[in-house]
C-alpha atoms as a PDB file:
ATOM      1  CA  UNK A   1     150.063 141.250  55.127  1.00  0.00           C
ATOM      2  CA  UNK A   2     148.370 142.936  58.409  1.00  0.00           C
ATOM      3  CA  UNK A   3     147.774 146.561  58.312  1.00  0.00           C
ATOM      4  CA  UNK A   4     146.554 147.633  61.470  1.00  0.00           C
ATOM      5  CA  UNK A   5     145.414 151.275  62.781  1.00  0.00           C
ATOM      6  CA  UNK A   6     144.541 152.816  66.771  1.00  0.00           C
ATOM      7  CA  UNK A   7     143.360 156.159  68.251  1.00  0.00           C
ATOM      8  CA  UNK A   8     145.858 155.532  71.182  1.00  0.00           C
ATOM      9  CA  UNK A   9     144.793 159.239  72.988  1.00  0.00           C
ATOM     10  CA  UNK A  10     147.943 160.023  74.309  1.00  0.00           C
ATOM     11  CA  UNK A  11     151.359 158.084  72.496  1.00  0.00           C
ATOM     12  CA  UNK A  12     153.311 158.752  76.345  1.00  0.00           C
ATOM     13  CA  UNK A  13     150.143 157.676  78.252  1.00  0.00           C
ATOM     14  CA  UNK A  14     149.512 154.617  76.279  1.00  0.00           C
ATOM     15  CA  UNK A  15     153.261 153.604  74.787  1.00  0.00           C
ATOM     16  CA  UNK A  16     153.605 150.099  76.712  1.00  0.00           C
ATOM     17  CA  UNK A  17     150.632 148.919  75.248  1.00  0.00           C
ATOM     18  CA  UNK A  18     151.764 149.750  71.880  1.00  0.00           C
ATOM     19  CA  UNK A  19     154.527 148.270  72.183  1.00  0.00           C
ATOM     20  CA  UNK A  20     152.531 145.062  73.763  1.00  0.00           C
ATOM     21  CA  UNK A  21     149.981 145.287  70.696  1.00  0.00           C
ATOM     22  CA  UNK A  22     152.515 145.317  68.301  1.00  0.00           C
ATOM     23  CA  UNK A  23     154.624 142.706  69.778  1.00  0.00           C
ATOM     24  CA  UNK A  24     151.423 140.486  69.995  1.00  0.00           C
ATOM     25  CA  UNK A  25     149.884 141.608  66.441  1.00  0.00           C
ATOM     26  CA  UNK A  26     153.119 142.016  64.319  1.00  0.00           C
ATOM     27  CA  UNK A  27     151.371 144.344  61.518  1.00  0.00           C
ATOM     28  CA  UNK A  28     153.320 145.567  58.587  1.00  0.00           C
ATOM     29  CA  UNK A  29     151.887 148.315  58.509  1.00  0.00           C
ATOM     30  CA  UNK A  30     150.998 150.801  62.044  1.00  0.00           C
ATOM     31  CA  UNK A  31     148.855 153.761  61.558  1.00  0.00           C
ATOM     32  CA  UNK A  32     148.416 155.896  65.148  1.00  0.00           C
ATOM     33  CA  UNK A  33     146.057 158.730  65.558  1.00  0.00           C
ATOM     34  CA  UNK A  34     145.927 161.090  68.223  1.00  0.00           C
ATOM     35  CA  UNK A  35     149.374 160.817  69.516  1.00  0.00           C
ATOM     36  CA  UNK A  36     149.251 164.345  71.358  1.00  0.00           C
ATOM     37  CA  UNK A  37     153.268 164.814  71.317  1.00  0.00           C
ATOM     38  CA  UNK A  38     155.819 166.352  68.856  1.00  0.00           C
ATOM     39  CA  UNK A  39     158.292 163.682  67.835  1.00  0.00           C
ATOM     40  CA  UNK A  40     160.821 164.229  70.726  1.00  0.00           C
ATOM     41  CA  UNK A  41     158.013 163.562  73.056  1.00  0.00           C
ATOM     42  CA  UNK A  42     158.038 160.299  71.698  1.00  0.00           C
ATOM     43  CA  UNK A  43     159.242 157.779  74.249  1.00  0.00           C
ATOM     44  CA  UNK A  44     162.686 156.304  73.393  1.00  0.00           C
ATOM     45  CA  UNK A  45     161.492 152.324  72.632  1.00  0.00           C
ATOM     46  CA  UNK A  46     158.944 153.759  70.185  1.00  0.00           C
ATOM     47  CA  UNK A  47     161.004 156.649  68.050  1.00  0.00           C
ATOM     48  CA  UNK A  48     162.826 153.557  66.225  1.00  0.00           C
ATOM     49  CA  UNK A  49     160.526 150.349  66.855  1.00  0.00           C
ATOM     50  CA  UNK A  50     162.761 147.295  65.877  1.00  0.00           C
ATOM     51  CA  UNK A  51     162.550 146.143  62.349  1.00  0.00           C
ATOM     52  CA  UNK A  52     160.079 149.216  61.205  1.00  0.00           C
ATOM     53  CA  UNK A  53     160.274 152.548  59.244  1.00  0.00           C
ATOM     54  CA  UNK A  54     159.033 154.763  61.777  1.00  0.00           C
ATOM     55  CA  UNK A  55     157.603 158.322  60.977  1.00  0.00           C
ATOM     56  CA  UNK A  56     155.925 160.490  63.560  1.00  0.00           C
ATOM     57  CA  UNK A  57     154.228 163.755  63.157  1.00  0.00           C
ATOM     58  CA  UNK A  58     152.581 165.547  66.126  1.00  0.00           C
ATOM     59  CA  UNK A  59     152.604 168.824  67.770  1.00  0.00           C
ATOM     60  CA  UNK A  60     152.232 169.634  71.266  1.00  0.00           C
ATOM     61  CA  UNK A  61     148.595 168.144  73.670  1.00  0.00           C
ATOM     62  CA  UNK A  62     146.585 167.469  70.569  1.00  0.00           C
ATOM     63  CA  UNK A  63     145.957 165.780  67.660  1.00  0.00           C
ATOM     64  CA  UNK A  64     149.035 164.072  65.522  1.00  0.00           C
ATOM     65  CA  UNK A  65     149.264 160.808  63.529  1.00  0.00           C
ATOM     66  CA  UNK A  66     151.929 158.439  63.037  1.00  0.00           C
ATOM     67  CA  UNK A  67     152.639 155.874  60.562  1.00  0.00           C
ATOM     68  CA  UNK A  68     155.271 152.796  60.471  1.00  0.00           C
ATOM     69  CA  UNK A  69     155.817 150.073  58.137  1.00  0.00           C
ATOM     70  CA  UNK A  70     157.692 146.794  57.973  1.00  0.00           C
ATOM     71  CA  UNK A  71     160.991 146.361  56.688  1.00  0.00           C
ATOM     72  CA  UNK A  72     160.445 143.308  55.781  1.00  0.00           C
ATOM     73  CA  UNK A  73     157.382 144.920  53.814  1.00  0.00           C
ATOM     74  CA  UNK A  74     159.586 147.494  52.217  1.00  0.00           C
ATOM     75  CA  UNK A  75     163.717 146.439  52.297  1.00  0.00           C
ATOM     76  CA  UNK A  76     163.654 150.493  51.223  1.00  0.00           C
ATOM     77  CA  UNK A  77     162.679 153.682  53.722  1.00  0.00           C
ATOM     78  CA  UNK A  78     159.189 154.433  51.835  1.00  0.00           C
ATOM     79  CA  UNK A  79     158.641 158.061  50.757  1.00  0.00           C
ATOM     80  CA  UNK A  80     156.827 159.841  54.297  1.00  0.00           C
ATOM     81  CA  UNK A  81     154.798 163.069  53.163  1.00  0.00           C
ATOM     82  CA  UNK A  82     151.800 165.619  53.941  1.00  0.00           C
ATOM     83  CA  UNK A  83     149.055 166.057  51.024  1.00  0.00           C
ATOM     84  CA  UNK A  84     148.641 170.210  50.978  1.00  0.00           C
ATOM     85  CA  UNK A  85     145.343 170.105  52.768  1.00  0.00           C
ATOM     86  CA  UNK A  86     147.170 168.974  56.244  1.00  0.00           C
ATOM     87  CA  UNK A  87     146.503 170.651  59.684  1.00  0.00           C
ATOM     88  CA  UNK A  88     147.114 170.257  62.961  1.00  0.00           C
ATOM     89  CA  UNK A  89     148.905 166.850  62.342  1.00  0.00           C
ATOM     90  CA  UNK A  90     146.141 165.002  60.803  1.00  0.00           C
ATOM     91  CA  UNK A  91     147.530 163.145  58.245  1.00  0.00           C
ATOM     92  CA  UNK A  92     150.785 161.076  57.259  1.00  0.00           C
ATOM     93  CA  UNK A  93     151.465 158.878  53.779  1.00  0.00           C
ATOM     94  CA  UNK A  94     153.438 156.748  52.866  1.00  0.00           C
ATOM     95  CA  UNK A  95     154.309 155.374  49.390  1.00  0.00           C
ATOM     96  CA  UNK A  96     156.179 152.226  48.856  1.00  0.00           C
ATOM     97  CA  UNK A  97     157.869 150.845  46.271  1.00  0.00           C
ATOM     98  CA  UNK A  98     155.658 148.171  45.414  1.00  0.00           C
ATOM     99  CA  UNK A  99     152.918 150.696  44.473  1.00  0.00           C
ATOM    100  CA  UNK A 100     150.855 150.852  47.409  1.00  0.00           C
ATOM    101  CA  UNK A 101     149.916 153.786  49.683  1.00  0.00           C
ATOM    102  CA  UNK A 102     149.076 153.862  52.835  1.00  0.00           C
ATOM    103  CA  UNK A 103     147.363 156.649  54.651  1.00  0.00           C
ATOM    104  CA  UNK A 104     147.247 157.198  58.669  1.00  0.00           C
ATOM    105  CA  UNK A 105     144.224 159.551  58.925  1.00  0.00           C
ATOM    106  CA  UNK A 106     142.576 161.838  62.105  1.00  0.00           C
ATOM    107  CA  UNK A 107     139.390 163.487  60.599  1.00  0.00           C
ATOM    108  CA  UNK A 108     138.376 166.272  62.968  1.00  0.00           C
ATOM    109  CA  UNK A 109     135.776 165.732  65.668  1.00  0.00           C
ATOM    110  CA  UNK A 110     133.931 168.984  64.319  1.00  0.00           C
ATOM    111  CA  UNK A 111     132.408 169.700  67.372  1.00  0.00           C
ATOM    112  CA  UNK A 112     134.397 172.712  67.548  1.00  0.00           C
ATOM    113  CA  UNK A 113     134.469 174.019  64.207  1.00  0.00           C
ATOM    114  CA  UNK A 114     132.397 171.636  62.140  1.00  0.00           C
ATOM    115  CA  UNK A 115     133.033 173.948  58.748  1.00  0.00           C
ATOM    116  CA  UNK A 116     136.669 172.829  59.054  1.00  0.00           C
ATOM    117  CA  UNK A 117     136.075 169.205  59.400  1.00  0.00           C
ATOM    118  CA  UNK A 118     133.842 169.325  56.279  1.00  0.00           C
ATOM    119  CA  UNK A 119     136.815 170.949  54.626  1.00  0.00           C
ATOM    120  CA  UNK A 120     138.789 168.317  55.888  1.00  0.00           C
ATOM    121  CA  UNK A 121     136.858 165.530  54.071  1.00  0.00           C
ATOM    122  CA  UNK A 122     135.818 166.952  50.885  1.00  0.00           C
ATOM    123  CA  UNK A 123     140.035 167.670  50.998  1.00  0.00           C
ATOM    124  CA  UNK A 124     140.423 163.822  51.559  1.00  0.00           C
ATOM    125  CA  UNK A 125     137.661 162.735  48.710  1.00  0.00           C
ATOM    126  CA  UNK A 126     140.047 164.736  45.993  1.00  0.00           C
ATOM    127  CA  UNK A 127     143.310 162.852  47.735  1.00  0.00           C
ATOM    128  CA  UNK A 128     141.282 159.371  47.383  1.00  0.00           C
ATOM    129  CA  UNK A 129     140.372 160.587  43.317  1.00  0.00           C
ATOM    130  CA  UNK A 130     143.820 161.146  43.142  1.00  0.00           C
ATOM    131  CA  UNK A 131     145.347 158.064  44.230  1.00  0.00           C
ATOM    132  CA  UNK A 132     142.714 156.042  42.292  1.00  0.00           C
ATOM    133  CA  UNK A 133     143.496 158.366  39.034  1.00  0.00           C
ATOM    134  CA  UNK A 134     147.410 157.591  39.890  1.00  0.00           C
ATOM    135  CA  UNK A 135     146.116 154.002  39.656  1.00  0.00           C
ATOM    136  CA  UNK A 136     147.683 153.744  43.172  1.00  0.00           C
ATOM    137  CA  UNK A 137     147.104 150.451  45.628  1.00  0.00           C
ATOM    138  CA  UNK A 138     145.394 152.895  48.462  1.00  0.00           C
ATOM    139  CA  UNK A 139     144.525 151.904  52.492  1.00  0.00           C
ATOM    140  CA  UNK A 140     143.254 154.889  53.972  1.00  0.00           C
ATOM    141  CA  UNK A 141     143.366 154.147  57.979  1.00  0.00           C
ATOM    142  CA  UNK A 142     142.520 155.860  60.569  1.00  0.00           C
ATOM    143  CA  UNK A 143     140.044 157.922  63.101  1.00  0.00           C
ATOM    144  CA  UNK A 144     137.534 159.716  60.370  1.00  0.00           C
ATOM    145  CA  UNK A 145     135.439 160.482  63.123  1.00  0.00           C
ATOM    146  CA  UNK A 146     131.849 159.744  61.371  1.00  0.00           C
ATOM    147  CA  UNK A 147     129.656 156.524  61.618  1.00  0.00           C
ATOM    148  CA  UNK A 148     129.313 155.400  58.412  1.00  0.00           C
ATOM    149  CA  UNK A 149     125.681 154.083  58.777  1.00  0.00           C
ATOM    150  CA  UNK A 150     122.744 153.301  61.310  1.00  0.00           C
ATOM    151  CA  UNK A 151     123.938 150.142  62.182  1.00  0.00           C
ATOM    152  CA  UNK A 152     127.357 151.775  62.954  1.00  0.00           C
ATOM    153  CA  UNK A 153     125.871 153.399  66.293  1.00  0.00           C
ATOM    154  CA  UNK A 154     123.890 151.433  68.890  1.00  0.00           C
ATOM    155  CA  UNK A 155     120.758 151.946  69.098  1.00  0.00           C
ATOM    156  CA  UNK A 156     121.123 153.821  72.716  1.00  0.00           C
ATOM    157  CA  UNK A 157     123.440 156.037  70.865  1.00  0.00           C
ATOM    158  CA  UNK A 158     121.489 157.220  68.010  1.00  0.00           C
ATOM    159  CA  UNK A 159     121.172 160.970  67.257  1.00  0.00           C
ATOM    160  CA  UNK A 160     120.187 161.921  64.199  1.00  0.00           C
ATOM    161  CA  UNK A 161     121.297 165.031  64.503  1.00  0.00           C
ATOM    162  CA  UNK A 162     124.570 164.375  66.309  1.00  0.00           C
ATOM    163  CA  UNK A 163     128.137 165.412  64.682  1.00  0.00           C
ATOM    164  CA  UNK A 164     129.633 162.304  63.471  1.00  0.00           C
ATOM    165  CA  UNK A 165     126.031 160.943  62.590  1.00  0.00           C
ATOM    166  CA  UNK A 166     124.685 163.337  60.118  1.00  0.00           C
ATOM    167  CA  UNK A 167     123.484 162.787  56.887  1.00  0.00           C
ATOM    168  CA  UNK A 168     125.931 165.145  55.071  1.00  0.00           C
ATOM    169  CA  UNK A 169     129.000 163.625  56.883  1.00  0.00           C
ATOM    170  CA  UNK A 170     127.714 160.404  55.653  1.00  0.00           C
ATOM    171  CA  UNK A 171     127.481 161.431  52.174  1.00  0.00           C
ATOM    172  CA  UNK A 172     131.113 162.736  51.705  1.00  0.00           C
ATOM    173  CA  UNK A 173     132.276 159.582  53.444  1.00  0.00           C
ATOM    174  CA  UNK A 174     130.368 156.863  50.725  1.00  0.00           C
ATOM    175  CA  UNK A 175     131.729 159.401  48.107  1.00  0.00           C
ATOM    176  CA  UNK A 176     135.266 159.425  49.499  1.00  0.00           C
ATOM    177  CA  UNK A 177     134.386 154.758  49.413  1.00  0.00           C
ATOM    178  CA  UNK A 178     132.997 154.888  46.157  1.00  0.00           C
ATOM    179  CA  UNK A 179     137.146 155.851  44.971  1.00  0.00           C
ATOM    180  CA  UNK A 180     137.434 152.612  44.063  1.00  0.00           C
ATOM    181  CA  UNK A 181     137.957 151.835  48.228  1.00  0.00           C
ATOM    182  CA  UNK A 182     136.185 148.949  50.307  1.00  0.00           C
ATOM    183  CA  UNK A 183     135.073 149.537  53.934  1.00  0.00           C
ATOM    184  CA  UNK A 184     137.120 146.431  55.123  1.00  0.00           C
ATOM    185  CA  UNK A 185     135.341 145.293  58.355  1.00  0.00           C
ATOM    186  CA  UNK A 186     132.053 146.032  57.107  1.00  0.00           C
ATOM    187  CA  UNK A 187     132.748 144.025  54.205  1.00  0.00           C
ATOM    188  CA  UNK A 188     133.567 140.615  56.063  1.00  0.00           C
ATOM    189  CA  UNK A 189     130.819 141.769  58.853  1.00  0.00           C
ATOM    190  CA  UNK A 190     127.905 142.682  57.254  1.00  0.00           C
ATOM    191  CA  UNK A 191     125.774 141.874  59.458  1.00  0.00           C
ATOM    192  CA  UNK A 192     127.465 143.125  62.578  1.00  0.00           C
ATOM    193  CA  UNK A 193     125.368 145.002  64.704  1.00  0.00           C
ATOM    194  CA  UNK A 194     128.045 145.196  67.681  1.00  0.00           C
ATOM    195  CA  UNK A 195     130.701 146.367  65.501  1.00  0.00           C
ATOM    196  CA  UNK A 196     132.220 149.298  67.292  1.00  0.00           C
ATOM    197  CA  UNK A 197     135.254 151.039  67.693  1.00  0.00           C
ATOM    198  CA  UNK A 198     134.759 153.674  70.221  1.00  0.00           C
ATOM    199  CA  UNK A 199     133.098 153.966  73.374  1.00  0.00           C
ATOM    200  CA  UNK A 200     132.559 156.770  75.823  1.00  0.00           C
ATOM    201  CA  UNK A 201     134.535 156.993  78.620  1.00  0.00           C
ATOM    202  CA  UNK A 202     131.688 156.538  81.396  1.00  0.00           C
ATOM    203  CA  UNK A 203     128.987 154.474  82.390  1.00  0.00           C
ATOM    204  CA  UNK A 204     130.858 151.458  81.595  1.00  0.00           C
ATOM    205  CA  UNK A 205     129.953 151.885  78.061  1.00  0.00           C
ATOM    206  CA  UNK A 206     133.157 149.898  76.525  1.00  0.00           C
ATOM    207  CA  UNK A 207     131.970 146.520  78.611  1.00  0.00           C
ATOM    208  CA  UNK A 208     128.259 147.349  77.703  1.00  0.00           C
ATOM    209  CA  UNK A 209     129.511 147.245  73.804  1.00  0.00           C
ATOM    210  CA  UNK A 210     127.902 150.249  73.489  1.00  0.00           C
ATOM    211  CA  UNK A 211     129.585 152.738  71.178  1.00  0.00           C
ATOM    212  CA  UNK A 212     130.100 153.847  67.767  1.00  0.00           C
ATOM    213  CA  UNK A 213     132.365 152.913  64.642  1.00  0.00           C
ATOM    214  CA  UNK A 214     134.310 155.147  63.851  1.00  0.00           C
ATOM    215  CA  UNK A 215     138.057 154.170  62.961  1.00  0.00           C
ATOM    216  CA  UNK A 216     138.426 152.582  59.380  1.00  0.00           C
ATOM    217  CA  UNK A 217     140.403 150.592  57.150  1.00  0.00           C
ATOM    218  CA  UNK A 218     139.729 151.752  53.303  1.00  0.00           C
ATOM    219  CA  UNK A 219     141.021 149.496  50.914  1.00  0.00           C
ATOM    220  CA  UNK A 220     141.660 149.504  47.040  1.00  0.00           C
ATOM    221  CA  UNK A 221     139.012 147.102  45.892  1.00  0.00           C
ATOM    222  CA  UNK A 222     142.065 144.656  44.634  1.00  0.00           C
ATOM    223  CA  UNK A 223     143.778 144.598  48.226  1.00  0.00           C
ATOM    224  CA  UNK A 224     139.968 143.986  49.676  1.00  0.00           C
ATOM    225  CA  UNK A 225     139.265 141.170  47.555  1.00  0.00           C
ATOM    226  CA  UNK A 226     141.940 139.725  49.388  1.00  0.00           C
ATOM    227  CA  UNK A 227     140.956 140.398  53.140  1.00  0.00           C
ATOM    228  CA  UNK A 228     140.307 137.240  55.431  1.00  0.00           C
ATOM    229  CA  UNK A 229     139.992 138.860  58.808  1.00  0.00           C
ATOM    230  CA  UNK A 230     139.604 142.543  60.316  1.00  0.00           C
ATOM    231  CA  UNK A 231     138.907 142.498  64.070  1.00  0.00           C
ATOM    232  CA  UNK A 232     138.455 144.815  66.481  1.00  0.00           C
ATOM    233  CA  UNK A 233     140.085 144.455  70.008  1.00  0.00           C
ATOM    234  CA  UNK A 234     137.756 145.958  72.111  1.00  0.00           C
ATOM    235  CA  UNK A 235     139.651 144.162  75.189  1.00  0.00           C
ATOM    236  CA  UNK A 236     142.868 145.599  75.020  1.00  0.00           C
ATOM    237  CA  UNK A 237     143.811 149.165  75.945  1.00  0.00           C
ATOM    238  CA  UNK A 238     142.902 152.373  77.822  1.00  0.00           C
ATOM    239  CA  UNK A 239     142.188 154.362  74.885  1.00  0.00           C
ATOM    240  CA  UNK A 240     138.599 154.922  74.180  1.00  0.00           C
ATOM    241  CA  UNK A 241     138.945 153.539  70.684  1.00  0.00           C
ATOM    242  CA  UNK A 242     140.064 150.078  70.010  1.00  0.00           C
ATOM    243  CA  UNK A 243     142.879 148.619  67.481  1.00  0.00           C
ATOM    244  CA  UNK A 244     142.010 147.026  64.108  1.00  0.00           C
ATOM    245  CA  UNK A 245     144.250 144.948  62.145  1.00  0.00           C
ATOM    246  CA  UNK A 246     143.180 143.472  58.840  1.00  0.00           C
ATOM    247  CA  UNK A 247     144.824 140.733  57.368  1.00  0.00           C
ATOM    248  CA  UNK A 248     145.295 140.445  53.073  1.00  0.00           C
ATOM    249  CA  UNK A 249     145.960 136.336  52.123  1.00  0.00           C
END
């Protein structure tokens, strides 16, 4: 099973290389972040991608998630819906029959309002109690906008006082991990000190490998045991975040 996620900035700007990432990666599973479009702004070939339940939720220029899974994952159209602490098209669920969840996830950047992101998270933390209380199979995916640790930023990008690196970001994220969730990629790469997922868009930054990680795959510890890969494709795209796609033997 590959369950892959993308901050694709822009669904119309970038759809051609979804469809070329998709075609290439064949995940069951597709959680998009900032798709920046209302669901008839979705471009034809995308609204009902071959051989996938698709679900889009976006309003207009910003924000907006979607989230499609594999019929051959689910035979039956899973259940699509909002948890109550939703805004501005941040986050999409879907529960299939099997007993897993899956969760396509854009945290605010909190640069503008940085009480609301917190909101946001400690929001998400009850949602990732509740799934583990439900006894739920959970993969939270997505954009959550804060580097987990240190070795999460490089070095040239370190600010300890930065949004998206502070300490009580950080502390709502472990607490929203320790639901019973494993940080996927970190997992397999502990050691990683180049692990990134987004790069500013300047100064040649993406080919310098010098960015943050950002974008996450959160898995029930059960599902993690069973990850053999998680890669990021820092080659392919425009975006200024990269895809993952994690693979479960």
């Amino acid at each position: 099973m590959k369950i892959a996620t993308w901050n694709v900035n822009g669904i119309r700007a970038r759809h051609a290389q979804v469809v070329e990432w998709v075609e290439r990666d064949r995940p069951d599973v597709i959680c998009l972040q900032e798709i920046k479009a209302t669901p008839d702004q979705v471009p034809t070939e995308l609204c009902e991608m071959e051989g996938y339940w698709c679900y889009w939720h976006g309003g207009k220029g910003y924000s907006g998630v979607g989230l499609h899974v594999s019929k051959a994952l689910s035979p039956e159209r899973p259940q699509f819906s909002h948890p109550t602490f939703d805004f501005e098209h941040r986050i999409v669920q879907a529960d299939l029959a099997s007993g897993l969840t899956v969760s396509s996830i854009y945290v605010p950047n909190g640069g503008k309002d940085f009480p609301a992101k917190v909101r946001f998270l400690d929001a998400l933390d009850s949602y990732a109690e509740a799934l583990q209380t439900a006894g739920r199979t959970a993969v939270l995916c997505g954009d959550l906008n804060i580097a987990r640790a240190d070795i999460d930023v490089h070095p040239k990008e370190r600010k300890p006082r930065a949004i998206g690196q502070l300490p009580e970001e950080r502390v709502i994220l472990e607490r929203i991990i320790g639901r019973g969730l494993v940080d996927v990629g970190r997992a397999l790469e502990p050691e990683n000190d180049g692990l990134f997922t987004w790069w500013a868009p300047w100064r040649q930054m993406r080919e310098r490998n010098i960015g943050w990680r950002i974008d996450y795959i959160l898995a029930s510890q059960a599902l993690a045991n069973r990850a053999v890969a998680c890669p990021v494709s820092r080659e392919f795209g425009t975006s200024d975040h990269a895809p993952i796609v994690a693979t479960f033997d």
